[in-house]
N, C-alpha and C. Protein backbone atom coordinates (compact mmCIF):
# COMPACT_ATOMS: atom_id res chain seq x y z
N UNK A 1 2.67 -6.72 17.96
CA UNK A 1 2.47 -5.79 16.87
C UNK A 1 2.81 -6.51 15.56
N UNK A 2 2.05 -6.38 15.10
CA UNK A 2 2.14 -6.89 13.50
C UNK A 2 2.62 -6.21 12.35
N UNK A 3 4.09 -7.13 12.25
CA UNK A 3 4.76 -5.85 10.99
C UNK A 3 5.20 -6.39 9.55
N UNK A 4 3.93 -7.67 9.60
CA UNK A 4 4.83 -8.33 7.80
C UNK A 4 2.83 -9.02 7.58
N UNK A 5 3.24 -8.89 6.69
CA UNK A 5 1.74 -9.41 5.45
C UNK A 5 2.74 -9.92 4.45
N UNK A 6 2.01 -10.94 4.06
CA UNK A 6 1.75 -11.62 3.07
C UNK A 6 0.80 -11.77 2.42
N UNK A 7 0.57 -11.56 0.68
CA UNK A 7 -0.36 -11.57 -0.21
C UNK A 7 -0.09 -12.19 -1.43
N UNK A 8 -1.13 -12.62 -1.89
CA UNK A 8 -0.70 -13.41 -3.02
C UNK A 8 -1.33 -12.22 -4.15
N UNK A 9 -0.98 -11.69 -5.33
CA UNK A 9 -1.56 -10.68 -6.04
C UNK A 9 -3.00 -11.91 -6.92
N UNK A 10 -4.04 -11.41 -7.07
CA UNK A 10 -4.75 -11.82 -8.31
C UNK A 10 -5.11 -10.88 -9.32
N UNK A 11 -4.34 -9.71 -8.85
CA UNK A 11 -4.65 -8.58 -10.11
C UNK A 11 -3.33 -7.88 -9.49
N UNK A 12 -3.10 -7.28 -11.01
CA UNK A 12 -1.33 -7.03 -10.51
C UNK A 12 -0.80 -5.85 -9.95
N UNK A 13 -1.22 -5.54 -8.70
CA UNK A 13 -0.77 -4.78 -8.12
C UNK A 13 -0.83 -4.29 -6.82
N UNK A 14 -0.39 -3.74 -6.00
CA UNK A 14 -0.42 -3.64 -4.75
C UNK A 14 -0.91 -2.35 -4.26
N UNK A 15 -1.80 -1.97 -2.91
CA UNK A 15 -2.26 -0.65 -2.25
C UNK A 15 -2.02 -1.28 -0.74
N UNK A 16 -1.24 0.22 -0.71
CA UNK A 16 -1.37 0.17 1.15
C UNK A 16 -1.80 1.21 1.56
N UNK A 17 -2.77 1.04 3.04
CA UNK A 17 -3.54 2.20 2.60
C UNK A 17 -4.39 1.90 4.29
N UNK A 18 -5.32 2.48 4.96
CA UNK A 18 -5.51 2.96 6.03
C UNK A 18 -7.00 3.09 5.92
N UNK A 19 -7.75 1.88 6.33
CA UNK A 19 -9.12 1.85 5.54
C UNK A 19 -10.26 2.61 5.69
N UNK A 20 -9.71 3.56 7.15
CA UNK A 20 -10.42 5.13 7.87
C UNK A 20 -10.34 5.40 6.60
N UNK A 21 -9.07 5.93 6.35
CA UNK A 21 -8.34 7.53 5.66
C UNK A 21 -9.00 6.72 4.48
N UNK A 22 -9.12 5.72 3.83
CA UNK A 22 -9.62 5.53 2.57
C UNK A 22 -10.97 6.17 2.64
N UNK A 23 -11.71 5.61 3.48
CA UNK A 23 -13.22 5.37 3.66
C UNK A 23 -13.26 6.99 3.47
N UNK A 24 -12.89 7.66 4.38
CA UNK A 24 -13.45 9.38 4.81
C UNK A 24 -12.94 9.39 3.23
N UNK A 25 -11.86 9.29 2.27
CA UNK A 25 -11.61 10.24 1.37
C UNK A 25 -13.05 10.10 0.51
N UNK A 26 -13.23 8.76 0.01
CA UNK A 26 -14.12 8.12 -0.80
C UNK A 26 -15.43 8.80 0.12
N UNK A 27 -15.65 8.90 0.87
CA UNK A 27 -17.22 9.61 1.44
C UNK A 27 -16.82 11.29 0.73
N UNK A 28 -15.87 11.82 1.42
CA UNK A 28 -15.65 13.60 1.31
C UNK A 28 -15.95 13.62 -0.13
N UNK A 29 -15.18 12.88 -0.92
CA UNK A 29 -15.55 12.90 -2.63
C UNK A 29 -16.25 12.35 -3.56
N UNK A 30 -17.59 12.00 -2.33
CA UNK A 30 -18.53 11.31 -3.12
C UNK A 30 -18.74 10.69 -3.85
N UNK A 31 -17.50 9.43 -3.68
CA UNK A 31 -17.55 8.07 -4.68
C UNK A 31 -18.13 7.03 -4.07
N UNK A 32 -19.55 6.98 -4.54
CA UNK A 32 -20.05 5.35 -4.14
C UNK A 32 -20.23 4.69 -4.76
N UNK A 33 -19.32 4.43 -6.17
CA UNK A 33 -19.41 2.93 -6.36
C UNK A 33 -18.31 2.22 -5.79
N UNK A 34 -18.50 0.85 -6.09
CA UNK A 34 -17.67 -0.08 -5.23
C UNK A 34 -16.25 -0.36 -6.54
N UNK A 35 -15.88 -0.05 -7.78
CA UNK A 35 -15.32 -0.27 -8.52
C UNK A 35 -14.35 1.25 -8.20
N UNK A 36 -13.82 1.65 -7.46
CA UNK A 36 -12.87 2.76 -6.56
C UNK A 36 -11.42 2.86 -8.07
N UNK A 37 -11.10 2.13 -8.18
CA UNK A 37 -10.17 2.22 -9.20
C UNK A 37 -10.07 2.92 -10.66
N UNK A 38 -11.16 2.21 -10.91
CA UNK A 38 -12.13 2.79 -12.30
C UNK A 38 -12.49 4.80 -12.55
N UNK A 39 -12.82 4.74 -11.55
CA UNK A 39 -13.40 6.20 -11.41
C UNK A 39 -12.08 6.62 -11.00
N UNK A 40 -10.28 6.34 -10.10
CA UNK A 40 -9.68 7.19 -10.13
C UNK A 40 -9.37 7.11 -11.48
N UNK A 41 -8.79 5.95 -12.44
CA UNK A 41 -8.55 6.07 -14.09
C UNK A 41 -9.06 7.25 -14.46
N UNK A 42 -10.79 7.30 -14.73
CA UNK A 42 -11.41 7.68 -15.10
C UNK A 42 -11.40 9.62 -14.79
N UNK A 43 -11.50 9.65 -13.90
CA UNK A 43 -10.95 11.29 -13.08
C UNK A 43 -9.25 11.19 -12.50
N UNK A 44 -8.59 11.44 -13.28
CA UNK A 44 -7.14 11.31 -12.77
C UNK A 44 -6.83 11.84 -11.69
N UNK A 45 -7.40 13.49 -11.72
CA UNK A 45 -7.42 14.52 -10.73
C UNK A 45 -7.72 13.76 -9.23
N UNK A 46 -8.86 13.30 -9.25
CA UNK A 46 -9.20 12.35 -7.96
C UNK A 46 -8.19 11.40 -7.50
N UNK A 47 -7.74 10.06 -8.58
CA UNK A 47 -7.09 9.54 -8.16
C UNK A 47 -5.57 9.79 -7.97
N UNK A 48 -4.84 11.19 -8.82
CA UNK A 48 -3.80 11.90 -7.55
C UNK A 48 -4.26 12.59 -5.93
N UNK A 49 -5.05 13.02 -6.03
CA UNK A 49 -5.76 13.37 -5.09
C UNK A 49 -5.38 12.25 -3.84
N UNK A 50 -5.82 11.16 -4.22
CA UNK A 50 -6.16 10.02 -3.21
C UNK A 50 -4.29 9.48 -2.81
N UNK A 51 -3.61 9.99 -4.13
CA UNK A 51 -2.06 9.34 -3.24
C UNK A 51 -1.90 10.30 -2.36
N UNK A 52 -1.90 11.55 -3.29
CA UNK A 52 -1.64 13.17 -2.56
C UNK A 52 -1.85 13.01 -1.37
N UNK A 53 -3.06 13.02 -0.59
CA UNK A 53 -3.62 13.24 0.50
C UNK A 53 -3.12 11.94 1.46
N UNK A 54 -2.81 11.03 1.18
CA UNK A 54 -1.97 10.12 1.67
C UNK A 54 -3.14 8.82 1.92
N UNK A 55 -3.99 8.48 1.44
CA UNK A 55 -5.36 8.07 1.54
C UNK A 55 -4.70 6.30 0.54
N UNK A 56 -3.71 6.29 -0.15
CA UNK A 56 -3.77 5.45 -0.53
C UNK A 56 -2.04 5.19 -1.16
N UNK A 57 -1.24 4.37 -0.97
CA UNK A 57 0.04 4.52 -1.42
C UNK A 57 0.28 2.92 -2.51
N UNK A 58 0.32 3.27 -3.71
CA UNK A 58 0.15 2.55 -4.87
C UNK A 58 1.35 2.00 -4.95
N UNK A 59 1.72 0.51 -5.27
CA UNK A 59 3.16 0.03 -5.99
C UNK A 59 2.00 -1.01 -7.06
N UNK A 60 2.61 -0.44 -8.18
CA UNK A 60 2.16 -1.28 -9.09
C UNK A 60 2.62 -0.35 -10.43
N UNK A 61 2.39 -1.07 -11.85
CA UNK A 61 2.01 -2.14 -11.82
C UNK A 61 3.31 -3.39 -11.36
N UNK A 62 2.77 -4.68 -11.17
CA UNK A 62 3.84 -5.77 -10.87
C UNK A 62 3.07 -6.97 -10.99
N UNK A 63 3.61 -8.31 -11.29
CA UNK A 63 3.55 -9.05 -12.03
C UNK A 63 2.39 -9.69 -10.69
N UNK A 64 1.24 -10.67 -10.87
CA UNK A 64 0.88 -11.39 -10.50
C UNK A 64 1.71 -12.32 -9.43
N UNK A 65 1.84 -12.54 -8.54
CA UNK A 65 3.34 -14.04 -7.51
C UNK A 65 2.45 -13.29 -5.69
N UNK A 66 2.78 -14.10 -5.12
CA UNK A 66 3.07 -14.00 -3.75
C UNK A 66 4.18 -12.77 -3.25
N UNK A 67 3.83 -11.84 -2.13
CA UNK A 67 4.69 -10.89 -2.10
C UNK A 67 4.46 -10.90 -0.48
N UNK A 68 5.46 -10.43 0.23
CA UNK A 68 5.54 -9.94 1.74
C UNK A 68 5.41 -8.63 1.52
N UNK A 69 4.89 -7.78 2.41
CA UNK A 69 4.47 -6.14 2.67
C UNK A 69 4.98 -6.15 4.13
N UNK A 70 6.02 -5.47 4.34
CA UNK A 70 6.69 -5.18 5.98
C UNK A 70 6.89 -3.96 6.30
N UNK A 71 6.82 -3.54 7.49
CA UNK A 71 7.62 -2.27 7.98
C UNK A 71 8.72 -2.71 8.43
N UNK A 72 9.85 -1.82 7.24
CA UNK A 72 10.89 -1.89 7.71
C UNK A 72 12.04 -0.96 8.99
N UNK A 73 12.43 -1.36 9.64
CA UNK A 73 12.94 -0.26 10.76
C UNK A 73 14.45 -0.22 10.10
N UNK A 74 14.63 1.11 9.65
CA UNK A 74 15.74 1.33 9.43
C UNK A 74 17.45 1.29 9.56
N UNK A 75 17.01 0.99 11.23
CA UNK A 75 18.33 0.58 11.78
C UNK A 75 18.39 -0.85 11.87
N UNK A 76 17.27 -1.88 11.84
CA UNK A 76 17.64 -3.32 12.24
C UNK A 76 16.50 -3.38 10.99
N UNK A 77 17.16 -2.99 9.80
CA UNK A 77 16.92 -3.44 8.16
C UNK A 77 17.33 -4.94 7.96
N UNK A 78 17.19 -5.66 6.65
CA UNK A 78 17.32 -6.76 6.35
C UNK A 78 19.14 -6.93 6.07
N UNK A 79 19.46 -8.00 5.56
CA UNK A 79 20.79 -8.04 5.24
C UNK A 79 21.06 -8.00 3.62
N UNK A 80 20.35 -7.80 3.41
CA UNK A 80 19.79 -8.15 1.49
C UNK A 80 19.85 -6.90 1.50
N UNK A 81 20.71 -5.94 0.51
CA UNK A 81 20.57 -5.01 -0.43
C UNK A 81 19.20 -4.97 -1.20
N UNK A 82 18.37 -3.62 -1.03
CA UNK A 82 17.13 -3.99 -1.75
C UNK A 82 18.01 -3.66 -3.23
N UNK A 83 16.20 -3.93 -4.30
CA UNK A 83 17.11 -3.51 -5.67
C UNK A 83 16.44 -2.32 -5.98
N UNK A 84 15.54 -1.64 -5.51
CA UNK A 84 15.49 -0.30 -6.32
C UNK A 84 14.60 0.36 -4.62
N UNK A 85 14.76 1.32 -4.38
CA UNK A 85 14.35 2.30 -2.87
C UNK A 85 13.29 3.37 -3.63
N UNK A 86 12.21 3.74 -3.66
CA UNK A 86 11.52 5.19 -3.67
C UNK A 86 11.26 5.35 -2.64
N UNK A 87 11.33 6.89 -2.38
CA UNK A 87 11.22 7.72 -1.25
C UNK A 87 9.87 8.90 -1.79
N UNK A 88 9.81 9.02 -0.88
CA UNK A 88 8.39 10.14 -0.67
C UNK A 88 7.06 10.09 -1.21
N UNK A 89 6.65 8.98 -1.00
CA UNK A 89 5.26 8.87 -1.44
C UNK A 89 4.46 9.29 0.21
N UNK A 90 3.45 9.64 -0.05
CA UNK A 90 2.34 10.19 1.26
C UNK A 90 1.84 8.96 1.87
N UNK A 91 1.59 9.46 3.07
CA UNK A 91 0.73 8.14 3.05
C UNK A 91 0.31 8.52 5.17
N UNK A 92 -0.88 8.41 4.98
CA UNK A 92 -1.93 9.04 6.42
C UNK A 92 -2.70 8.04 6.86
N UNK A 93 -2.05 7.96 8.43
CA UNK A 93 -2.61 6.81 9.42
C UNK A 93 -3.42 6.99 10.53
N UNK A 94 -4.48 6.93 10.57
CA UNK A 94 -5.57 7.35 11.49
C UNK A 94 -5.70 5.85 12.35
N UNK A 95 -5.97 5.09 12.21
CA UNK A 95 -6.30 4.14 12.44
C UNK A 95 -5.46 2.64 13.66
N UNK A 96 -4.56 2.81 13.20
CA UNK A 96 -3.27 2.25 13.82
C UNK A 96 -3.10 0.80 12.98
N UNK A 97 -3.83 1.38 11.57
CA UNK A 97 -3.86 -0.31 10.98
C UNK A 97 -3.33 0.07 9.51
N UNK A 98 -2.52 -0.72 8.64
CA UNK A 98 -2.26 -0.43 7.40
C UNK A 98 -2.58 -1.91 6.50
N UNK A 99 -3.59 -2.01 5.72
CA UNK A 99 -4.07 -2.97 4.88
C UNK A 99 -2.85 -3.00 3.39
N UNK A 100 -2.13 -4.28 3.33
CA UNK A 100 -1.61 -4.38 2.28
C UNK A 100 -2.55 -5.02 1.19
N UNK A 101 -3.26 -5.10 0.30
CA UNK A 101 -3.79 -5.67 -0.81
C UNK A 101 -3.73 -5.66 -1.97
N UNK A 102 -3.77 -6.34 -2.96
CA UNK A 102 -3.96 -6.19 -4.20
C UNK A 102 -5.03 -4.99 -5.13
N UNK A 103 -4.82 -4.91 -5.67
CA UNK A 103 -5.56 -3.92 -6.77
C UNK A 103 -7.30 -4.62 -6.88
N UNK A 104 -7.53 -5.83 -6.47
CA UNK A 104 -8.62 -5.61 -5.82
C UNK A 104 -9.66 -5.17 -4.77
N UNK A 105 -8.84 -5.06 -4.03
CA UNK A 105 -9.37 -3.93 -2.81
C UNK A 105 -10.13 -3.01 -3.37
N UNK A 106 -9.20 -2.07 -4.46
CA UNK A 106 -10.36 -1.11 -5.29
C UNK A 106 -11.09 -1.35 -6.42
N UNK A 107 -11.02 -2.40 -6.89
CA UNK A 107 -11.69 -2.78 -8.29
C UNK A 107 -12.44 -3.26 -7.11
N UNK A 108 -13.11 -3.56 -6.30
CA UNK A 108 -14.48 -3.90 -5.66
C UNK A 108 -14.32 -3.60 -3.74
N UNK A 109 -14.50 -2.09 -3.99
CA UNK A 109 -14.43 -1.69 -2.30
C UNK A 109 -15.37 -2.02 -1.59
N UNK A 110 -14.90 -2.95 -0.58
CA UNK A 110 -15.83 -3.63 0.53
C UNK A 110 -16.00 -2.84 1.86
N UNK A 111 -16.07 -1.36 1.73
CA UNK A 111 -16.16 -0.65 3.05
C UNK A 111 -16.69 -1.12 4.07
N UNK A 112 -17.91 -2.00 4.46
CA UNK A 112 -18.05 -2.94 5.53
C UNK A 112 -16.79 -3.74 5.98
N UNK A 113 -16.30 -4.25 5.13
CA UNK A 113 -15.10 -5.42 5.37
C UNK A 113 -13.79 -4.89 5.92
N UNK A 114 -13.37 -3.73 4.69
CA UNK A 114 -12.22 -2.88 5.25
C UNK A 114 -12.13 -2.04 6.55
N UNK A 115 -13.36 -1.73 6.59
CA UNK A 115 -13.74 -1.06 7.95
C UNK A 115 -13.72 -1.27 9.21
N UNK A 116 -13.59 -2.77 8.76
CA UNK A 116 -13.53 -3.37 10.43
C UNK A 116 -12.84 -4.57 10.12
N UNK A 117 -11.60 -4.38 9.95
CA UNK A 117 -10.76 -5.44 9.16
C UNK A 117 -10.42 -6.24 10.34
N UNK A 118 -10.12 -5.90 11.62
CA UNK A 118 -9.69 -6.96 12.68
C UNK A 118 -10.13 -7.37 13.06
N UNK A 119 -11.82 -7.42 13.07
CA UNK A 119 -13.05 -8.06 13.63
C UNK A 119 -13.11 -9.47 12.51
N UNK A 120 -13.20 -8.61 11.30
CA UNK A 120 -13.20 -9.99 9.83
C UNK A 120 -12.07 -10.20 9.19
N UNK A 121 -11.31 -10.53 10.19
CA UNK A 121 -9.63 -10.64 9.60
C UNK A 121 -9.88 -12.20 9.07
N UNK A 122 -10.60 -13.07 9.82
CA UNK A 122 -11.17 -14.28 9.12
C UNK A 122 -11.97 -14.89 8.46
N UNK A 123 -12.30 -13.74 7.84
CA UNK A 123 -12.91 -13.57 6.28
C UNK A 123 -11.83 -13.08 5.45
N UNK A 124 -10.81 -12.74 5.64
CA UNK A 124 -10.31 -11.99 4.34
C UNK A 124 -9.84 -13.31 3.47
N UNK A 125 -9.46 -12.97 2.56
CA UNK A 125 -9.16 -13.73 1.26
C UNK A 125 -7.38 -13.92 1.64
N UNK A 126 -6.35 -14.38 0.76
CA UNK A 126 -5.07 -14.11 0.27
C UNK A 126 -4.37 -13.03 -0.11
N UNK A 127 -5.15 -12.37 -1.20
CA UNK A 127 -5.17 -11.01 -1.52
C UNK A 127 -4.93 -9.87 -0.67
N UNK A 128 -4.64 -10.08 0.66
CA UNK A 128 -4.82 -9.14 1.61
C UNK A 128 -4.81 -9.08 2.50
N UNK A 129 -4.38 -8.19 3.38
CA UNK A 129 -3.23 -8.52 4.83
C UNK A 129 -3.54 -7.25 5.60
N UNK A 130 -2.80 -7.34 7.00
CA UNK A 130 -2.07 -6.45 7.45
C UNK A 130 -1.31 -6.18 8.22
N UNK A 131 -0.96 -4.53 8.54
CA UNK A 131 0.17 -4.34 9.32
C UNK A 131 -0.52 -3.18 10.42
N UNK A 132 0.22 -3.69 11.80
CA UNK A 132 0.05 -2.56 12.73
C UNK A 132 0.98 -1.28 12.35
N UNK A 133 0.37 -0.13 12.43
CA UNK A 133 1.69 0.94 12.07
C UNK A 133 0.66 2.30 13.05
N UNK A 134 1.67 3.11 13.56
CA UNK A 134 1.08 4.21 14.51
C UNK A 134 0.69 5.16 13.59
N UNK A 135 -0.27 5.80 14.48
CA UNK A 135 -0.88 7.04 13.77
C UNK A 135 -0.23 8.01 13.28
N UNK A 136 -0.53 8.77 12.05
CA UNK A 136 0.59 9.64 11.31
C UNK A 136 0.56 10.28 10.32
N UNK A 137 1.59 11.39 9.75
CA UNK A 137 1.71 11.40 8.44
C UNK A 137 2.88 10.92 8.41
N UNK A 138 3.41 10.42 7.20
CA UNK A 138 4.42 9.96 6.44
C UNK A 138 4.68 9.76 5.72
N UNK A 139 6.43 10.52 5.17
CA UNK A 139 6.85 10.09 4.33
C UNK A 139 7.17 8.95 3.45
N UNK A 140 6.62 7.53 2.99
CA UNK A 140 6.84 6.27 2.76
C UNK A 140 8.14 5.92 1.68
N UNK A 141 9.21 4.99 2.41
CA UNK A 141 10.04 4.88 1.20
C UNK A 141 9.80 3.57 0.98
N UNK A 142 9.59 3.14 -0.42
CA UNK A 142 9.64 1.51 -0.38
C UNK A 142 10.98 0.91 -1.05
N UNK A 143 11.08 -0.21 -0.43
CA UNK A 143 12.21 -0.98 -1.03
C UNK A 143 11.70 -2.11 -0.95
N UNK A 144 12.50 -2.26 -2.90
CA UNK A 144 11.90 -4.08 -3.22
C UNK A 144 13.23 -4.88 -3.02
N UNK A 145 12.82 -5.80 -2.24
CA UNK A 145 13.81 -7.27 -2.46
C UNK A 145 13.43 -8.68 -2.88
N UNK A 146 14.77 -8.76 -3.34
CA UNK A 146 14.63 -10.53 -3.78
C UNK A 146 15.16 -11.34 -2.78
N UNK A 147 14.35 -12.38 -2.49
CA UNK A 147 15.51 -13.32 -1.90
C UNK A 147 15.16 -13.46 -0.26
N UNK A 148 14.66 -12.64 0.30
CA UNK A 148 14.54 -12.89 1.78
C UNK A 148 14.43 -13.71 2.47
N UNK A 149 14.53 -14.35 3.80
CA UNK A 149 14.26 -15.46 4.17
C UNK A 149 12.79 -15.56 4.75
N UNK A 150 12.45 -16.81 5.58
CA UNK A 150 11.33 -16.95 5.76
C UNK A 150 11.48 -15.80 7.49
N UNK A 151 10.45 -15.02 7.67
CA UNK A 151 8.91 -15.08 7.49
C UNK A 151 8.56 -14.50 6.53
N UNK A 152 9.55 -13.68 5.39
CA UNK A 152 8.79 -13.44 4.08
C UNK A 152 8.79 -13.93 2.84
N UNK A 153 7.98 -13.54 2.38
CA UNK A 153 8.22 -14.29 0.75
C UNK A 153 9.39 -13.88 0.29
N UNK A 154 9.94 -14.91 -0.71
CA UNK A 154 10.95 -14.54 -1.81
C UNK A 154 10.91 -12.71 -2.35
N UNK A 155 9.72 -12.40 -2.54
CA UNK A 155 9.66 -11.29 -3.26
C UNK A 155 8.53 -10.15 -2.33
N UNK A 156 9.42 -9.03 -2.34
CA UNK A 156 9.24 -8.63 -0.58
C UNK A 156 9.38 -7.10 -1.13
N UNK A 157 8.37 -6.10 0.02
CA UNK A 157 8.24 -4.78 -0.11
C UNK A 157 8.48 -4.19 1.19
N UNK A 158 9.55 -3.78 1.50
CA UNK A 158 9.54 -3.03 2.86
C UNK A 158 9.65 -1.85 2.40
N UNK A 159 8.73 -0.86 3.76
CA UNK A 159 8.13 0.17 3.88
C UNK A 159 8.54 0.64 5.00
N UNK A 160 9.25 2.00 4.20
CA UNK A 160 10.09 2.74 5.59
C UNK A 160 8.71 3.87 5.64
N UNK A 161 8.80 3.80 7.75
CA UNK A 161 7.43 5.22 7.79
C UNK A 161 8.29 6.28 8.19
N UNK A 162 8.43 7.21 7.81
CA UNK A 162 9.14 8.39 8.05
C UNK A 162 8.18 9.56 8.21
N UNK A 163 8.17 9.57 9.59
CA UNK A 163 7.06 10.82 10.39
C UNK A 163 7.45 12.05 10.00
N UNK A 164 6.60 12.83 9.31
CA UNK A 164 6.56 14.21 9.11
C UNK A 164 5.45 15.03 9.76
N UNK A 165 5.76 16.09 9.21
CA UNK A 165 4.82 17.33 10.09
C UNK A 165 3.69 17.56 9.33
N UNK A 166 3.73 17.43 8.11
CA UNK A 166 2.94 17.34 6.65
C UNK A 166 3.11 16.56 5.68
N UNK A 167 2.37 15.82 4.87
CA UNK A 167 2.42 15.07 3.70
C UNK A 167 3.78 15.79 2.57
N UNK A 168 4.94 15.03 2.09
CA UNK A 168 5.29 15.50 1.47
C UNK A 168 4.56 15.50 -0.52
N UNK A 169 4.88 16.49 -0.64
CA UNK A 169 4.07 17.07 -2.41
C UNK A 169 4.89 16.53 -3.39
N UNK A 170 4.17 16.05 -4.22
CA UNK A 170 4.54 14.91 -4.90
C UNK A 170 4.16 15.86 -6.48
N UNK A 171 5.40 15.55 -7.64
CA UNK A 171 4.81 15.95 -8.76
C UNK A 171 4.66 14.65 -9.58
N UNK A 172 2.89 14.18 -9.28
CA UNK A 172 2.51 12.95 -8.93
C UNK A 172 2.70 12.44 -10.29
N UNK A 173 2.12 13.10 -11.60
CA UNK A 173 2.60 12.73 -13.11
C UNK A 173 3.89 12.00 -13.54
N UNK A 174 4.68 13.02 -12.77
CA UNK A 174 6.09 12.47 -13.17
C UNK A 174 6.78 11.72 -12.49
N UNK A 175 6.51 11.64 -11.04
CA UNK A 175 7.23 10.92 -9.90
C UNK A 175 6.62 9.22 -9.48
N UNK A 176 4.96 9.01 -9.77
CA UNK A 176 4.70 7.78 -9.44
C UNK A 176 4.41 7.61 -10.82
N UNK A 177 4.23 7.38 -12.13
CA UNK A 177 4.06 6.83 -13.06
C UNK A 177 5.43 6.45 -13.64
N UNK A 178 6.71 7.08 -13.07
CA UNK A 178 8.10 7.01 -13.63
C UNK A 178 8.68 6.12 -12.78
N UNK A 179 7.44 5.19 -11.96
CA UNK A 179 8.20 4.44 -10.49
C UNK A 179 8.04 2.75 -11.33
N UNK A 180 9.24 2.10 -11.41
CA UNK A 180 9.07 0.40 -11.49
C UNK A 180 9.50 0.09 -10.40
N UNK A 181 8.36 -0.59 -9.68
CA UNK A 181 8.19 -1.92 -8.56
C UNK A 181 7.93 -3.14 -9.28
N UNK A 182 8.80 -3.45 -10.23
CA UNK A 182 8.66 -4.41 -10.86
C UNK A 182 10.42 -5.38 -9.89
N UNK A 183 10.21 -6.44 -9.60
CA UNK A 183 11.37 -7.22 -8.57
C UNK A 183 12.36 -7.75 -10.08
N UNK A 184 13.14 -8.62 -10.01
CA UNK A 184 13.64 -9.02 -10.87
C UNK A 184 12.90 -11.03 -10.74
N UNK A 185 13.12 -11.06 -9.10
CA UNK A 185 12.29 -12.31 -9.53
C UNK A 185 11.01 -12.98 -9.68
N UNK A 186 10.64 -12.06 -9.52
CA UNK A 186 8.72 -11.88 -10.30
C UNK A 186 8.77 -13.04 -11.56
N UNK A 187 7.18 -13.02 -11.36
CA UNK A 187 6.76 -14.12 -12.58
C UNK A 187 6.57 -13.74 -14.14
């Protein structure tokens, strides 16, 4: 089972995200262009929508560097104090797969590619990874660290999945725009 990615950012920011639950949201709401980002800017409503529904779980913005994306298990956690924890972001797993990538993923959605990410896992770029994680809803807490050892990068995102019965409700204005995932040893 696969529980750490590594990515290098080329646009500054990170999505983890479930490339079913992406795909169905982006079909149900009739977005076909491939520039996915743009149009949530552009319709805000949509792109809360897309954390809301758990279709997509955002850390950004953050600096351009190499980053690890892990599931962390709570009881056999790291030994490193993270430096900052959010709790309750959504986040819905159909698939049994969780794609860590950069903010290009949606500035040019490759629904062929994402869709069948373990078939063209050797096509993907740097930019983009993944993790095995079971089917679900969940609560997501992330914690950033500095410093980890190897198998992750220096500058590292573990992701607690915390199974719920329902997506927890997010007052998305104030709660993810008031979020820095910015590390201290970022570039």
């Amino acid at each position: 089972m696969k529980r750490s990615a590594r990515i290098d950012l080329y646009s500054p920011g990170i999505v983890v995200f479930d490339p079913a639950v992406l795909d169905r949201f982006l079909i149900d709401h009739a977005v076909t262009e491939s520039d996915v980002f743009s149009r949530f800017l552009e319709d805000e409503t949509l792109g809360w929508d897309a954390v809301a529904q758990g279709a997509v779980c955002p850390i950004y913005q953050i600096p351009e560097d190499e980053y690890s994306v892990f599931i962390e298990d709570v009881e056999n956690g790291t030994d490193i104090a993270p430096e900052f924890s959010h709790a309750g972001l959504p986040l819905r797993i159909e698939s049994g797969i969780l794609v860590a990538a950069d903010l290009n993923a949606l500035l040019d959605w490759d629904r062929d590619f994402f869709t069948d990410y373990r078939r063209r896992y050797a096509d993907k770029l740097a930019n983009n990874d993944y993790l095995d994680a079971p089917n679900g809803l969940y609560s997501v807490t992330a914690n950033g660290y500095v410093g980890l050892q190897a198998p992750y990068a220096g500058l590292a995102y573990g992701i607690v999945l915390d199974q719920v019965p329902a997506l927890p409700g997010l007052a998305l204005e104030a709660s993810v725009d008031d979020r820095s995932y910015v590390l201290s040893g970022a570039a």
